[in-house]
C-alpha atoms as a PDB file:
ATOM      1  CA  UNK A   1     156.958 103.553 167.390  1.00  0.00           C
ATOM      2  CA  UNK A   2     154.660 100.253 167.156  1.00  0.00           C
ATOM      3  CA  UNK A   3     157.313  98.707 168.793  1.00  0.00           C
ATOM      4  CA  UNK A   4     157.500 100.735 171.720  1.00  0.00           C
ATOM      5  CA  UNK A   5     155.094 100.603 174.803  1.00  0.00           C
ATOM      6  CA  UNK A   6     152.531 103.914 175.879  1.00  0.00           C
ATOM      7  CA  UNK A   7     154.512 106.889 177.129  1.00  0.00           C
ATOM      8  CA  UNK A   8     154.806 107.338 180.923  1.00  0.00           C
ATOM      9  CA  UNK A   9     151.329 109.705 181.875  1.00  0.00           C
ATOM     10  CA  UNK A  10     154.197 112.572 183.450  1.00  0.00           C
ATOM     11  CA  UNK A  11     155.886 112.804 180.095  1.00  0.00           C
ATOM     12  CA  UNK A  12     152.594 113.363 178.045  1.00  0.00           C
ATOM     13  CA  UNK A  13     152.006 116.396 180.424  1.00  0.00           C
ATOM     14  CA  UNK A  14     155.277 117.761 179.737  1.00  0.00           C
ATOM     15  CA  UNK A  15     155.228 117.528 176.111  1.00  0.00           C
ATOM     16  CA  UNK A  16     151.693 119.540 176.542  1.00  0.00           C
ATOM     17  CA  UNK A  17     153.201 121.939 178.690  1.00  0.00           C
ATOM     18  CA  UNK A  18     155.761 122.368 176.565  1.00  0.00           C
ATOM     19  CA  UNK A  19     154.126 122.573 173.542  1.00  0.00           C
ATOM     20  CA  UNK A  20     152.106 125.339 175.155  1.00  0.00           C
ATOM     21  CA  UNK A  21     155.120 127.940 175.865  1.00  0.00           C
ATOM     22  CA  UNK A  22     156.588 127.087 172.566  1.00  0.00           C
ATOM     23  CA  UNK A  23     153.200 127.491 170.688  1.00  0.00           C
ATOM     24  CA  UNK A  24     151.223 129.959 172.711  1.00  0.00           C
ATOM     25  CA  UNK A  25     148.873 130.312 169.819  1.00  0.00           C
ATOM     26  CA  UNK A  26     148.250 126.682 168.669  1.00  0.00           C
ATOM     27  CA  UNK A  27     145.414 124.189 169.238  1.00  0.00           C
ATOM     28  CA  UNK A  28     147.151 121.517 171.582  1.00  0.00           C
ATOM     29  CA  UNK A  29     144.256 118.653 172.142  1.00  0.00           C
ATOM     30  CA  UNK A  30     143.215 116.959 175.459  1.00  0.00           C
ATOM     31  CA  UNK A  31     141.916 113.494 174.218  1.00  0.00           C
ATOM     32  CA  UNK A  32     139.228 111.333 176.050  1.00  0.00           C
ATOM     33  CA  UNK A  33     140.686 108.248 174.620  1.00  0.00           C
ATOM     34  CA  UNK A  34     143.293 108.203 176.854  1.00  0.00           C
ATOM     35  CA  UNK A  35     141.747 108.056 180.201  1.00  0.00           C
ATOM     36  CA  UNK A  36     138.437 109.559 179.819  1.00  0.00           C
ATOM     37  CA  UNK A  37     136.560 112.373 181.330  1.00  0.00           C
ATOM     38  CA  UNK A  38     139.358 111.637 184.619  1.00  0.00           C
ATOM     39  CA  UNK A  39     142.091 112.267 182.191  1.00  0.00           C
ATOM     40  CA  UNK A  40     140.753 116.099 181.290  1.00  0.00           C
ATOM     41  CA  UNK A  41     141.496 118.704 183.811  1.00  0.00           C
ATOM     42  CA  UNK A  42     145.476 117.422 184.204  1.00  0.00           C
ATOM     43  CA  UNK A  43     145.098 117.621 180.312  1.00  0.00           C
ATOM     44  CA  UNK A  44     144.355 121.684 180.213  1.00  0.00           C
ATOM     45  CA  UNK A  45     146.059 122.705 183.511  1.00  0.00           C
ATOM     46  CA  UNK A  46     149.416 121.474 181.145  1.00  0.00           C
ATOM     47  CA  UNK A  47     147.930 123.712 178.347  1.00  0.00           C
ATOM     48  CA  UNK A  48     145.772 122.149 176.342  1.00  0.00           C
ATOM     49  CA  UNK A  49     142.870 123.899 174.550  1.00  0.00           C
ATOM     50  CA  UNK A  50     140.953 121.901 172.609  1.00  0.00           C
ATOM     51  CA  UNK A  51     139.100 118.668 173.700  1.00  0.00           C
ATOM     52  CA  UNK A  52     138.679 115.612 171.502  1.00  0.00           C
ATOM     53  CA  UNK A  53     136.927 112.370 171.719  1.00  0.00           C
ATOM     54  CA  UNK A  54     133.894 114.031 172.921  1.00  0.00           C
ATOM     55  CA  UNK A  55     131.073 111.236 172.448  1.00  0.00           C
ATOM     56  CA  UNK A  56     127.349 111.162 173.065  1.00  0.00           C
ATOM     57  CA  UNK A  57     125.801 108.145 174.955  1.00  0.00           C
ATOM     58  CA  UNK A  58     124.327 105.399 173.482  1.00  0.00           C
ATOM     59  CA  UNK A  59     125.035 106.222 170.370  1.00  0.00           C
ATOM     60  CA  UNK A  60     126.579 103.192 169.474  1.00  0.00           C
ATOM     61  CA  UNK A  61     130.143 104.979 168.825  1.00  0.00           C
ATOM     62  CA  UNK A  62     133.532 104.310 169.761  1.00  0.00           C
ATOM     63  CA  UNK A  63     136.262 106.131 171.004  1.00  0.00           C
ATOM     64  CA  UNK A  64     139.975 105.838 168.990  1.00  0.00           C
ATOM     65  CA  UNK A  65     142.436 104.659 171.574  1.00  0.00           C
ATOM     66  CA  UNK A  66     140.225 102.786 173.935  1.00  0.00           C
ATOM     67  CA  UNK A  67     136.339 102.167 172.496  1.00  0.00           C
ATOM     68  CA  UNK A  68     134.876 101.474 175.824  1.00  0.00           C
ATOM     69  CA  UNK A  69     135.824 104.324 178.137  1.00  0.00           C
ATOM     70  CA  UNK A  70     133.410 106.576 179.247  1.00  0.00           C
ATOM     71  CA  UNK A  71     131.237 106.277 176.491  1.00  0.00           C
ATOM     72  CA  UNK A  72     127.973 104.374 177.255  1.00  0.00           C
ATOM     73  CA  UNK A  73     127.380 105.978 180.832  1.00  0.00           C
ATOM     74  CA  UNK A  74     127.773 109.756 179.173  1.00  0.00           C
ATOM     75  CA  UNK A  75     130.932 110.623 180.995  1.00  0.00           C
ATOM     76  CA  UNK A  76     132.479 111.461 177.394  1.00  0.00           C
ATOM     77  CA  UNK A  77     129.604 113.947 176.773  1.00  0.00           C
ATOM     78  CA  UNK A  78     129.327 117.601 176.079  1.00  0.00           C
ATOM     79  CA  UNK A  79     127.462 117.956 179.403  1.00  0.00           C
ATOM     80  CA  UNK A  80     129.986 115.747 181.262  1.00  0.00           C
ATOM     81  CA  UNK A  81     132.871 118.037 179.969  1.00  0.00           C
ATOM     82  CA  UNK A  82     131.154 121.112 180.242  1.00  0.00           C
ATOM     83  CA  UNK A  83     131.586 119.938 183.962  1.00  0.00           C
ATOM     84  CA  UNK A  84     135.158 119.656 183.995  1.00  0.00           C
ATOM     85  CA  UNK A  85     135.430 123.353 182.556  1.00  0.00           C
ATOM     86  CA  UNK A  86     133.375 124.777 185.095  1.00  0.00           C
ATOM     87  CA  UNK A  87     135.037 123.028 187.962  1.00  0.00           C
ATOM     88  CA  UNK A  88     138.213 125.103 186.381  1.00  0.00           C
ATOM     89  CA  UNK A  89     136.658 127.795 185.799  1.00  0.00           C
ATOM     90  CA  UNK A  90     137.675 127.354 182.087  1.00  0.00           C
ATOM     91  CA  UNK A  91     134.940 129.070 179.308  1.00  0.00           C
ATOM     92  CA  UNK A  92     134.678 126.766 176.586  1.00  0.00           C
ATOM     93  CA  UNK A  93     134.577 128.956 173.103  1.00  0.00           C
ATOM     94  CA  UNK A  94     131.722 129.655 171.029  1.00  0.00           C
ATOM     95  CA  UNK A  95     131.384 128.476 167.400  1.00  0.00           C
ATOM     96  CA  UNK A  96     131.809 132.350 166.188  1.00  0.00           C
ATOM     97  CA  UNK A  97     135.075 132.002 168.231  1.00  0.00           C
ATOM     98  CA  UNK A  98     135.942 129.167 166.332  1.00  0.00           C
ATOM     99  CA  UNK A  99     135.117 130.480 162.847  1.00  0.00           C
ATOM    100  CA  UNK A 100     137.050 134.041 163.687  1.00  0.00           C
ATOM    101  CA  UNK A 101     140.172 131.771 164.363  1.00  0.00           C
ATOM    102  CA  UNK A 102     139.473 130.215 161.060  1.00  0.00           C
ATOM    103  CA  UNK A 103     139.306 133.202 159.075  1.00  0.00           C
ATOM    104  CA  UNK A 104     142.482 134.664 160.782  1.00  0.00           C
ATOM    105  CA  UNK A 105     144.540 131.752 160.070  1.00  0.00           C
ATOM    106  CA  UNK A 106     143.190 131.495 156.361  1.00  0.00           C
ATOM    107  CA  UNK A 107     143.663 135.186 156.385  1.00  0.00           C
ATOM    108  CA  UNK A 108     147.652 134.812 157.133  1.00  0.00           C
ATOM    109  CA  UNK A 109     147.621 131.765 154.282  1.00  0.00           C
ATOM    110  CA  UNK A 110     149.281 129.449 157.954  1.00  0.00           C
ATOM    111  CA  UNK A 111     147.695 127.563 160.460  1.00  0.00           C
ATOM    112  CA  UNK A 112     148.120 129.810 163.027  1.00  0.00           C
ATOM    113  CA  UNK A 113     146.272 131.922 165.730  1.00  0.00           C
END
């Protein structure tokens, strides 16, 4: 794949949306590196459910795919997100959330919900 260019922004939707109805129960990721905190809401409405690349301010960090979007002006933050959820009117999960999911999935010996 090195040789071949990024994938057309339509056909990354798809494959989310996809991915969704063929995995109802999986974690399917809505990066930040792609196009930043502008990039998110398309992201879930296709069916993702978990957000990466979420990055503090100022912290001197970089992103994966492109190290200087969003990051020093906060748009990559929790807060900034936490934005784009409510605008949704998506409710992020809580950490016991999280660690239930965990324990189900180790529980069933597979990675799944």
């Amino acid at each position: 794949m090195a040789d071949r260019g990024p994938s057309p922004y339509l056909d990354e939707l798809i494959t989310i949306a996809v991915m969704r109805l063929v995995h109802p129960t999986k974690l399917i990721p809505a990066t930040l590196d792609v196009e930043g905190i502008a990039g998110l809401a398309p992201r879930l409405d296709a069916g993702a459910n978990v957000i990466t690349s979420i990055i503090p301010p100022l912290k001197g960090l970089a992103g994966v795919a492109q190290h200087e979007l969003d990051i020093d002006d906060g748009s990559r933050s929790m807060e900034n997100v936490e934005c784009v959820l409510d605008k949704l009117g998506v409710q992020k999960a809580s950490r016991a959330d999280y660690a239930e999911l965990l324990t189900r999935w180790k529980g069933r010996g597979t990675p799944e919900a």
